[in-house]
Protein backbone atom coordinates (compact mmCIF):
# COMPACT_ATOMS: atom_id res chain seq x y z
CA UNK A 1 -13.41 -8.40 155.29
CA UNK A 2 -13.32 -8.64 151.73
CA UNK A 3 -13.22 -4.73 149.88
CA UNK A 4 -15.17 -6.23 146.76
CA UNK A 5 -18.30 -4.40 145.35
CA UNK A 6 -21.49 -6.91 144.94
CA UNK A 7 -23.64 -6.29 141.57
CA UNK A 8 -26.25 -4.62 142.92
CA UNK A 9 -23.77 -1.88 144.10
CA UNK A 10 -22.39 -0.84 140.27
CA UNK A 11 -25.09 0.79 139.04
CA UNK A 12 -25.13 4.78 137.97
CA UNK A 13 -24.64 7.01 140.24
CA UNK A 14 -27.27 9.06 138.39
CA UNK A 15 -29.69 6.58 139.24
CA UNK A 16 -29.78 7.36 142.48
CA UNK A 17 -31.97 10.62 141.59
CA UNK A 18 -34.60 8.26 139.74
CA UNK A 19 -37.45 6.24 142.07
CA UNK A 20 -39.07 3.45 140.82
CA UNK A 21 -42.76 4.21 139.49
CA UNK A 22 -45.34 5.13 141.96
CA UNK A 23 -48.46 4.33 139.60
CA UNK A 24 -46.79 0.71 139.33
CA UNK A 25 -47.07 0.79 143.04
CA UNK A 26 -50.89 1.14 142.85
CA UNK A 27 -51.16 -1.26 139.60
CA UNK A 28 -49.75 -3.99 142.24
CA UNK A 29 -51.69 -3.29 145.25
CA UNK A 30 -54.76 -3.14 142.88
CA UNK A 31 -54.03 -6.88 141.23
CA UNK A 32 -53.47 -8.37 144.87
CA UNK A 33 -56.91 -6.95 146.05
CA UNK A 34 -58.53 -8.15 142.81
CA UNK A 35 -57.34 -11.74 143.38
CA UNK A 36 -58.99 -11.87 146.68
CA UNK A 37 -61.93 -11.53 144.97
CA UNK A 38 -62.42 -7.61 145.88
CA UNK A 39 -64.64 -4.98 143.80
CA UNK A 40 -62.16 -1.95 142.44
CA UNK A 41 -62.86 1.49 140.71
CA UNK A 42 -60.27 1.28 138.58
CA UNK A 43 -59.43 5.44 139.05
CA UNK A 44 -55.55 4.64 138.83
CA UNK A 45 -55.02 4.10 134.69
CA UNK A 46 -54.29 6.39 132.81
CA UNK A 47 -54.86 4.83 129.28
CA UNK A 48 -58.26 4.76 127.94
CA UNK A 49 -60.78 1.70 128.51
CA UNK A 50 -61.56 1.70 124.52
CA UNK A 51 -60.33 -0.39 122.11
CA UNK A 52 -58.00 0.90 118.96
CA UNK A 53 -60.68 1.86 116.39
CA UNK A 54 -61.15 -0.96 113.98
CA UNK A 55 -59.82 1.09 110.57
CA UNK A 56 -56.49 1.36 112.42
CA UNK A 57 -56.31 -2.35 113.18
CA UNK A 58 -57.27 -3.32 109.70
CA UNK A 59 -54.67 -0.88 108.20
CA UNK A 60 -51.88 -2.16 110.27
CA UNK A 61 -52.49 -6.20 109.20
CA UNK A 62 -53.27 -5.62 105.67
CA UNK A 63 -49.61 -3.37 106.06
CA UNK A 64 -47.96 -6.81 107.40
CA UNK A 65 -49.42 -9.17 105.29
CA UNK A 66 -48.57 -6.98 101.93
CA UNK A 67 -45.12 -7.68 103.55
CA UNK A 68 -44.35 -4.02 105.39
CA UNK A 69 -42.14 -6.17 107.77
CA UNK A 70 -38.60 -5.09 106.91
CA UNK A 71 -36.76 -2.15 108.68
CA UNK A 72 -38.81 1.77 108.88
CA UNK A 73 -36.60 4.91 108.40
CA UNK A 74 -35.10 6.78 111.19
CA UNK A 75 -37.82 9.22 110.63
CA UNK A 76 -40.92 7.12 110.04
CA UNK A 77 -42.98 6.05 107.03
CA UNK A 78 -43.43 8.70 104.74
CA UNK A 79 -47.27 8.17 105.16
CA UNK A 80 -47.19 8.55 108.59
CA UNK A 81 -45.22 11.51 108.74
CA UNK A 82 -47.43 13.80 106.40
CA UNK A 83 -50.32 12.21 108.04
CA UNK A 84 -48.48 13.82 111.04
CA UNK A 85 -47.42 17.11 109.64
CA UNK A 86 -51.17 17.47 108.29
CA UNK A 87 -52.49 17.08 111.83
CA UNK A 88 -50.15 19.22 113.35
CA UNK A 89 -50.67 22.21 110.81
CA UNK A 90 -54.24 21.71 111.04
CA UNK A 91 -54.28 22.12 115.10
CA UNK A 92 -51.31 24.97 115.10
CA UNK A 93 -51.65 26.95 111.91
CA UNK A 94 -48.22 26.10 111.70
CA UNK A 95 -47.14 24.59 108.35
CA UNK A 96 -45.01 21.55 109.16
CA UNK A 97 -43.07 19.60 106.14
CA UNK A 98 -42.78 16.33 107.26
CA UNK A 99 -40.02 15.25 105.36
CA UNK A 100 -37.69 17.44 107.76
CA UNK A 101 -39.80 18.26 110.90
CA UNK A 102 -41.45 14.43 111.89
CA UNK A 103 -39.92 11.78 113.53
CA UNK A 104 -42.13 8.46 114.56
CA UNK A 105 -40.94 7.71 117.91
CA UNK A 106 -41.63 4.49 120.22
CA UNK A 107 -44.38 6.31 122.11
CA UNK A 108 -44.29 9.68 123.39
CA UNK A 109 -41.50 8.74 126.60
CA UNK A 110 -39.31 8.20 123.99
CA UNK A 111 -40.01 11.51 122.47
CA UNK A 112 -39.04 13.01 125.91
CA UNK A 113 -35.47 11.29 126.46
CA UNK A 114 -34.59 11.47 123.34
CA UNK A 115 -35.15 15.42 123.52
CA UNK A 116 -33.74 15.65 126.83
CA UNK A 117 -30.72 13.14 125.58
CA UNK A 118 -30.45 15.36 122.55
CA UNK A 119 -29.79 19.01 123.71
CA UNK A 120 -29.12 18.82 127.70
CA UNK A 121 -25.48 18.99 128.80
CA UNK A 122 -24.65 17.66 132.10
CA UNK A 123 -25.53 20.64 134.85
CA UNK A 124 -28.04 22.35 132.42
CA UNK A 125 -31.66 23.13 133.90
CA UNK A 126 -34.65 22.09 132.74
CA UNK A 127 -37.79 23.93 134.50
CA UNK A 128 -40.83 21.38 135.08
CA UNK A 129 -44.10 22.36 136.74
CA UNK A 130 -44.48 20.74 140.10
CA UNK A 131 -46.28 18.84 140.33
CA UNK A 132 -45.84 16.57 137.25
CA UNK A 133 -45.86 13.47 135.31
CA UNK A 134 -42.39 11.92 136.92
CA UNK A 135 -40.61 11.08 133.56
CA UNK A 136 -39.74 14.90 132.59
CA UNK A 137 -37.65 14.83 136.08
CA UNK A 138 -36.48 11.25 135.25
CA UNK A 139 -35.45 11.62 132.06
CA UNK A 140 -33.79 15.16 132.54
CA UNK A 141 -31.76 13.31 135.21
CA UNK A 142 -30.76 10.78 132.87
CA UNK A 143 -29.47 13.28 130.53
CA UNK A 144 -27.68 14.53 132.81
CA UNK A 145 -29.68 17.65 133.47
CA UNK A 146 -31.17 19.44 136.49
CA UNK A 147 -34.75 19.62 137.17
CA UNK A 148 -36.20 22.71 138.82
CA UNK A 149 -39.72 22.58 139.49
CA UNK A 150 -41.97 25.84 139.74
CA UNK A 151 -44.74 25.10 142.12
CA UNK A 152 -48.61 25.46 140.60
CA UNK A 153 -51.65 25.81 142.80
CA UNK A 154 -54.92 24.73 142.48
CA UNK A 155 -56.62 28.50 142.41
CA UNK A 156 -54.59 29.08 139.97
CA UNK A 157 -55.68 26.00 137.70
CA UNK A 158 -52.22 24.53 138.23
CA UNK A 159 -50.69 27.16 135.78
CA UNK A 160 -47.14 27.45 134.81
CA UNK A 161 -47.35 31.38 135.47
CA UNK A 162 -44.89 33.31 133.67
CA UNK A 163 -44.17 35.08 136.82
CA UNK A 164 -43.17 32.55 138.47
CA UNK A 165 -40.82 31.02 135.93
CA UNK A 166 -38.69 34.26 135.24
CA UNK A 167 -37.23 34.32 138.63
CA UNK A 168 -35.88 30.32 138.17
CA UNK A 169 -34.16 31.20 135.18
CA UNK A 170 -30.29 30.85 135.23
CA UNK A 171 -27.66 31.38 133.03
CA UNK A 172 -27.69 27.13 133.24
CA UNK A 173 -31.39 27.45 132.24
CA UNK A 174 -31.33 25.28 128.96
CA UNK A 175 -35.03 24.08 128.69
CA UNK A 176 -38.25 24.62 129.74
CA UNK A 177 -41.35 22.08 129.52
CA UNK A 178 -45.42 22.86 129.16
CA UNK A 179 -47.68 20.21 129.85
CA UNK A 180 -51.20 21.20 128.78
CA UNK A 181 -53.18 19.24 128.81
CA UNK A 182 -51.41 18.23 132.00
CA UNK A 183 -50.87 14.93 133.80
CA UNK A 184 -52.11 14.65 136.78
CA UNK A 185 -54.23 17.43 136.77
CA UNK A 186 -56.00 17.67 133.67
CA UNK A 187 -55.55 21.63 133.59
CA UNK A 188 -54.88 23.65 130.26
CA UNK A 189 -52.99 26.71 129.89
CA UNK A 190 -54.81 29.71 128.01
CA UNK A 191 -52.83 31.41 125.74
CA UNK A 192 -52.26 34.67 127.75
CA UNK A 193 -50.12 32.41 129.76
CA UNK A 194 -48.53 30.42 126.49
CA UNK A 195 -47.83 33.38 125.24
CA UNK A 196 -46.10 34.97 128.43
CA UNK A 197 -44.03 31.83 128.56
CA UNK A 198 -42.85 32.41 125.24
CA UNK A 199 -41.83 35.47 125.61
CA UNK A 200 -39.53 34.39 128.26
CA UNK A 201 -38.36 31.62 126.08
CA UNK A 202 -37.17 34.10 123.71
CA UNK A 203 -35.45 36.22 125.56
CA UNK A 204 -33.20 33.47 127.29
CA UNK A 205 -33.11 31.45 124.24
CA UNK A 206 -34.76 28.75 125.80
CA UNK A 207 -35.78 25.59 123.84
CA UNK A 208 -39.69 24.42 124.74
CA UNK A 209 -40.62 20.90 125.04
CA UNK A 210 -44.61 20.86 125.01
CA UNK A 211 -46.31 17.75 125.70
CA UNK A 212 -49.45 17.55 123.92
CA UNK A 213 -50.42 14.24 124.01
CA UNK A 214 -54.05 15.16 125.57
CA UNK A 215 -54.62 17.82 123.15
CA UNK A 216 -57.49 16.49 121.52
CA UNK A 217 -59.02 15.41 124.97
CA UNK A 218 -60.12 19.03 125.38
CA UNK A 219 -63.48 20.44 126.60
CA UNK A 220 -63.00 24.17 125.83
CA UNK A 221 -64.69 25.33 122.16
CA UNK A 222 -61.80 24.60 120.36
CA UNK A 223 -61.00 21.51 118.33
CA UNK A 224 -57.77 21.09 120.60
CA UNK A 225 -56.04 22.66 123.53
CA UNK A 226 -53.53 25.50 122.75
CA UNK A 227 -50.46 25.00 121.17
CA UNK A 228 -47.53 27.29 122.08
CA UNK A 229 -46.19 26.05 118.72
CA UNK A 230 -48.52 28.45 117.51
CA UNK A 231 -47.30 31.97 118.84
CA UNK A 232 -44.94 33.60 116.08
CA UNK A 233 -41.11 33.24 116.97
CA UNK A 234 -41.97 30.04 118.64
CA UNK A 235 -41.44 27.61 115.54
CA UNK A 236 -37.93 27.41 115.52
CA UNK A 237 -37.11 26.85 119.63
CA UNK A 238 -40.48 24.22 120.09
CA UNK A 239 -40.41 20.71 120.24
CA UNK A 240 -43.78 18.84 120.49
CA UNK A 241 -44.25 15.74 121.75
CA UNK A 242 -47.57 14.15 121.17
CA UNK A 243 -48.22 10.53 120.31
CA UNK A 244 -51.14 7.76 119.89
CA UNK A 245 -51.73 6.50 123.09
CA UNK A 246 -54.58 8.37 124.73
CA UNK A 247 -56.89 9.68 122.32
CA UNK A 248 -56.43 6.88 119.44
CA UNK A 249 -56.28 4.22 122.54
CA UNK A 250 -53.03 2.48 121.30
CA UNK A 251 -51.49 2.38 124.28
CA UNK A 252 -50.12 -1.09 124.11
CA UNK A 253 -48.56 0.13 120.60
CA UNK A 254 -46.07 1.99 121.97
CA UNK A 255 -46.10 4.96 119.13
CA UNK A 256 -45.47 8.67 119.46
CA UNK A 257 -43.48 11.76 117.57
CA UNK A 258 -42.00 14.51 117.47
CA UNK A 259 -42.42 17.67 115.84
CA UNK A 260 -39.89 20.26 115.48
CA UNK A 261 -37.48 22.98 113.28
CA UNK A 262 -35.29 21.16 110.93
CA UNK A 263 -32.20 22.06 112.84
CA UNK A 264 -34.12 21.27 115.67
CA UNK A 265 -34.80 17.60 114.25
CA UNK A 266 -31.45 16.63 112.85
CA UNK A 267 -30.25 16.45 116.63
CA UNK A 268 -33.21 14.65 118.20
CA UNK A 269 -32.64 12.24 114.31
CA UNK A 270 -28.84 11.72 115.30
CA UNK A 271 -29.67 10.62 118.97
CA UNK A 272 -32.97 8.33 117.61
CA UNK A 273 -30.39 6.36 115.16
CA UNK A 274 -28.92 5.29 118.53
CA UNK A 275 -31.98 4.08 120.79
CA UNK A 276 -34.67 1.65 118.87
CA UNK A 277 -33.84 3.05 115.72
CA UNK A 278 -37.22 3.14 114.37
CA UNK A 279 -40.78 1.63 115.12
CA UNK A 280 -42.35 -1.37 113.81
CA UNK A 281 -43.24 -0.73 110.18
CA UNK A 282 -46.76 -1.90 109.87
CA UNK A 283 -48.16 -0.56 112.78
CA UNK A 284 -47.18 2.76 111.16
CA UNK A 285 -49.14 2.33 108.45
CA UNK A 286 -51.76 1.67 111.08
CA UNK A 287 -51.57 4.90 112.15
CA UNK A 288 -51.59 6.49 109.24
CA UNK A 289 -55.06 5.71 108.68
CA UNK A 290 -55.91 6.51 111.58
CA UNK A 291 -54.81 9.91 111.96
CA UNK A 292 -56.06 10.87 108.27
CA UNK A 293 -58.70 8.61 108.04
CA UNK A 294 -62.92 9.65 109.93
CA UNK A 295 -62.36 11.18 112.75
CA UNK A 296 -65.89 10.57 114.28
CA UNK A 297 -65.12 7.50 116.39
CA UNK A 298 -62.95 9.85 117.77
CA UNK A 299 -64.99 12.74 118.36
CA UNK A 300 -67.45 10.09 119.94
CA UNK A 301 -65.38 8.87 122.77
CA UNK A 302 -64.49 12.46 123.56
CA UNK A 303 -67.76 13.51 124.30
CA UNK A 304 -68.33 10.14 126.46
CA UNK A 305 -65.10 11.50 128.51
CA UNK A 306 -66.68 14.73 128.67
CA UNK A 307 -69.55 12.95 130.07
CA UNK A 308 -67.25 10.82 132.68
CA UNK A 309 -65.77 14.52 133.39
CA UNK A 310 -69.26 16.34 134.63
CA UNK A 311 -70.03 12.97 136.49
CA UNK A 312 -66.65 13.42 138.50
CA UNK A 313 -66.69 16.98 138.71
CA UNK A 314 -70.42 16.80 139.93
CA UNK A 315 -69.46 14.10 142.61
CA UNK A 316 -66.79 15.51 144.05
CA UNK A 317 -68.39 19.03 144.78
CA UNK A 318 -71.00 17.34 146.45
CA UNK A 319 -68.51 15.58 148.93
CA UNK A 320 -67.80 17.96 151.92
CA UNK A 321 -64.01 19.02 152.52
CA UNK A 322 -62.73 18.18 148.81
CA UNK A 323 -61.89 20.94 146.67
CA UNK A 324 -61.26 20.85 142.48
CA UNK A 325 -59.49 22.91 140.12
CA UNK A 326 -62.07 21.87 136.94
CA UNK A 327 -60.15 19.72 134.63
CA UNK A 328 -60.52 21.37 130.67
CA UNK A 329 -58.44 18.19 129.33
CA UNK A 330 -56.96 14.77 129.24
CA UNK A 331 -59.03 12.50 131.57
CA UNK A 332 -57.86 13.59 135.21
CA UNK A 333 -59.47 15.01 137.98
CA UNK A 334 -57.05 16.18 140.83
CA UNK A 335 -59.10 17.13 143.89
CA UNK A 336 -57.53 18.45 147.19
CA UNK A 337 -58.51 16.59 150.23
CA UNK A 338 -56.09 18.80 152.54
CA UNK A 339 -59.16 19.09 155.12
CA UNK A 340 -59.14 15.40 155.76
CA UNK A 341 -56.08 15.92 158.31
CA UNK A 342 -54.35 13.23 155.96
CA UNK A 343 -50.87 12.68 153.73
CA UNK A 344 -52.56 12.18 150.19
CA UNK A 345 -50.71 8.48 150.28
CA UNK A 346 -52.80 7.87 153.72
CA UNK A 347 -55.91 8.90 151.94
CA UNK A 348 -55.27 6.50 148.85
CA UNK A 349 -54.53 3.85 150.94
CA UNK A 350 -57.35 4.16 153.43
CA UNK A 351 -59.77 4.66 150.25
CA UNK A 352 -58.17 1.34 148.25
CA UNK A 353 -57.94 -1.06 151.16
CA UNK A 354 -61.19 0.24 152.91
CA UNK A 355 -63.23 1.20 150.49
CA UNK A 356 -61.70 -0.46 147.36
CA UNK A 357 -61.30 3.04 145.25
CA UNK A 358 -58.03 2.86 143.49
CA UNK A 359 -56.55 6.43 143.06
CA UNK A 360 -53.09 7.57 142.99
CA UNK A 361 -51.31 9.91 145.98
CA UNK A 362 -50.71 13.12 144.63
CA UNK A 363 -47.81 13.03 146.12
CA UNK A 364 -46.04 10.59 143.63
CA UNK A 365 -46.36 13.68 140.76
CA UNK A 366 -44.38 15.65 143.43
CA UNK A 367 -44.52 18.26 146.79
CA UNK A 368 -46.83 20.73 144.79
CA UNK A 369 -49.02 17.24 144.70
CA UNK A 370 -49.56 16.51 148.36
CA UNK A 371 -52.69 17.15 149.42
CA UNK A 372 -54.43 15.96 146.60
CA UNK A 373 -55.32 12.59 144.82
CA UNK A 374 -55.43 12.11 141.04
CA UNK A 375 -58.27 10.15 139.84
CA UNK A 376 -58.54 9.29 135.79
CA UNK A 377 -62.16 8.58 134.48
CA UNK A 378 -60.58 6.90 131.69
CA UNK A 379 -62.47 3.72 133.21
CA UNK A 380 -66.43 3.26 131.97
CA UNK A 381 -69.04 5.45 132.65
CA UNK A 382 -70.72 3.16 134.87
CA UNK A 383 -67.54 2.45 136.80
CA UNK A 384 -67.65 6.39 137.35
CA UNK A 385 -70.98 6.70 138.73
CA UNK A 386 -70.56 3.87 141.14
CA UNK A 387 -67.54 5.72 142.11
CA UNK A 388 -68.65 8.93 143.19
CA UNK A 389 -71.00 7.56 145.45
CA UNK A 390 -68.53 5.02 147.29
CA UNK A 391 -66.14 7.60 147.57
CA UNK A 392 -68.31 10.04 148.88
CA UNK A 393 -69.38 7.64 151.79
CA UNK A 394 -65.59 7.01 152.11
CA UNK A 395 -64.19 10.45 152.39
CA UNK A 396 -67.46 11.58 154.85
CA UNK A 397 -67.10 8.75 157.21
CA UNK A 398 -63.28 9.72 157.71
């Protein structure tokens, strides 16, 4: 018998720790439906059905045709960083310089490994609320780091309590992340809590990765969702990630940042220089204009999600057994349906293949998601109206 080790077998060990995408999972069952000529509520995206407002898409091909084809900085276009820096001060109160606190990443995952890549040593924990979008686990793992997960519950809005945290902390404890507004449940942490988790950050000298890529998808009376950036002593441990995908709908052009100290930002710089090196130049300048340009398009399509929200939130209190914690932000809804008798991936599937309702198991964000199903409303109204009532004859006749 021969001793030698076939291709497939000489990949990472670390990989091992890292499933493939359950979303994708759903995005494949979904297309073989669809080309049986089957009728889906497209509940399962999470990317807005809009298309990039116009003044962006002019911006970026007037940028290539004036010949902005040629190599960015590390950093980003100097445009787009203050255009950056402005926006961030604006939302935190924080004054950013964006000469020494920006970097233009390739989308916001690329924000998140190259933080993780950046300041994780192998063995050192990073705590993530369970449950969560899967890359903060992934790309922890491929750092090298540890994930510990703090569970959230739904009467509790899916909070990262402070009081839960403090007892994970180790002397291995390296890193902790806030999602708000949070993927998959849509939930937003008030700044009692923020500020309770900075505390804690501070006393174990803690760096914070907050995702705020939904910020501006937020329904409270604020222009955005809170911003631990903005609680004093925070500035120089934070990292934001944010990034263009979700409220500027440019999904497909794969372009996010970071925001951070300087000393902070010369380590994520040094580990960007290795990994795409920087983003395309004139879809930069794209972005520019968008983020400093009118803003109403934008405060437009977040009232229509608004709107998409109370239709959801209405529909599913109106189905027996299902339970919701309200969703303040992003474009999620993550009801329990624990009284069905079901695994949440039973549930999707009966409700995609029976019913042709295309959710996502909650189960795939992690054990704190079981029982649950997330459902975006980043589809049309229409589509969301329709849905409410087929899944409401689904769920009963279960």
């Amino acid at each position: 018998m021969s001793n030698e080790i076939r291709p497939e077998q000489l990949g990472a060990a670390r990989l091992d720790t890292i499933p493939f995408s359950g979303i994708r999972k759903v995005f494949e069952a979904v297309r073989q439906l669809e080309s049986q000529g089957k009728d889906i509520i497209h509940w399962q995206i999470g990317r807005t059905d809009f298309d990039t407002p116009e003044n962006i898409k002019k911006a970026a091909v007037e940028s290539m045709m004036r010949g902005d084809v040629h190599y960015a900085p590390n950093r980003g276009v100097p445009a787009l960083r203050k255009a950056i820096a402005d926006r961030t001060t604006k939302e935190t109160g924080v004054p950013v310089d964006p000469d020494t606190q920006v970097i233009v990443m390739a989308g916001a995952n690329e924000g998140i490994l190259v933080s993780m890549q950046a300041f994780l040593d192998p063995g050192d924990e990073v705590i993530i609320p369970n449950p969560n979008w899967h890359h903060y686990k992934s790309c922890a793992s491929l750092a090298g780091g540890v994930p510990v997960e703090v569970e959230t519950r739904e009467e509790e809005n899916f909070s990262l309590r402070a009081e839960k945290v403090a007892p994970l902390i180790t002397k291995k404890t390296k890193m902790l992340c806030v999602t708000s507004p949070g993927n998959p449940t849509g939930c937003v942490e008030d700044q009692e809590n923020l500020k309770a988790l900075a505390d804690l950050a501070k006393k174990h000298n803690l760096i914070v990765l907050t995702d705020e890529i939904y910020g501006r998808i937020y329904y409270g009376e604020e222009e955005t969702a809170p911003s631990i950036l903005s609680i004093p002593g925070m500035a120089e441990r934070t990292i934001i990630i944010n990034g263009f995908s979700k409220t500027y709908s440019m999904d497909g052009w794969r372009l996010g940042w970071t925001v951070a100290s300087p000393e902070l930002t010369l380590h994520l710089l040094k580990i960007r220089q290795y990994t795409t090196v920087c983003v395309n130049t004139f879809i930069q300048h794209g972005a520019a204009e968008g983020l400093g340009g009118d803003q109403n398009v934008i405060e437009q399509r977040i009232e229509e999600f608004a709107k998409r929200r109370r239709i959801i939130a209405d529909g599913l209190s109106a189905i027996n057994g299902v339970t919701l914690a309200k969703p303040m932000g992003a474009f999620y809804a993550f009801p329990g349906i624990q009284a069905f008798g079901k695994t949440s991936k039973e549930v999707a599937d009966y409700l995609l293949n029976e019913h042709g309702i295309a959710t996502v198991a909650g189960s795939v964000f992690g054990s704190g998601g079981e029982g649950h199903l997330r459902i975006a409303y980043s589809c049309s109204t229409e589509e969301c109206e329709r849905g409410v009532v087929r899944l409401k004859t689904a769920l009963e006749s279960m």
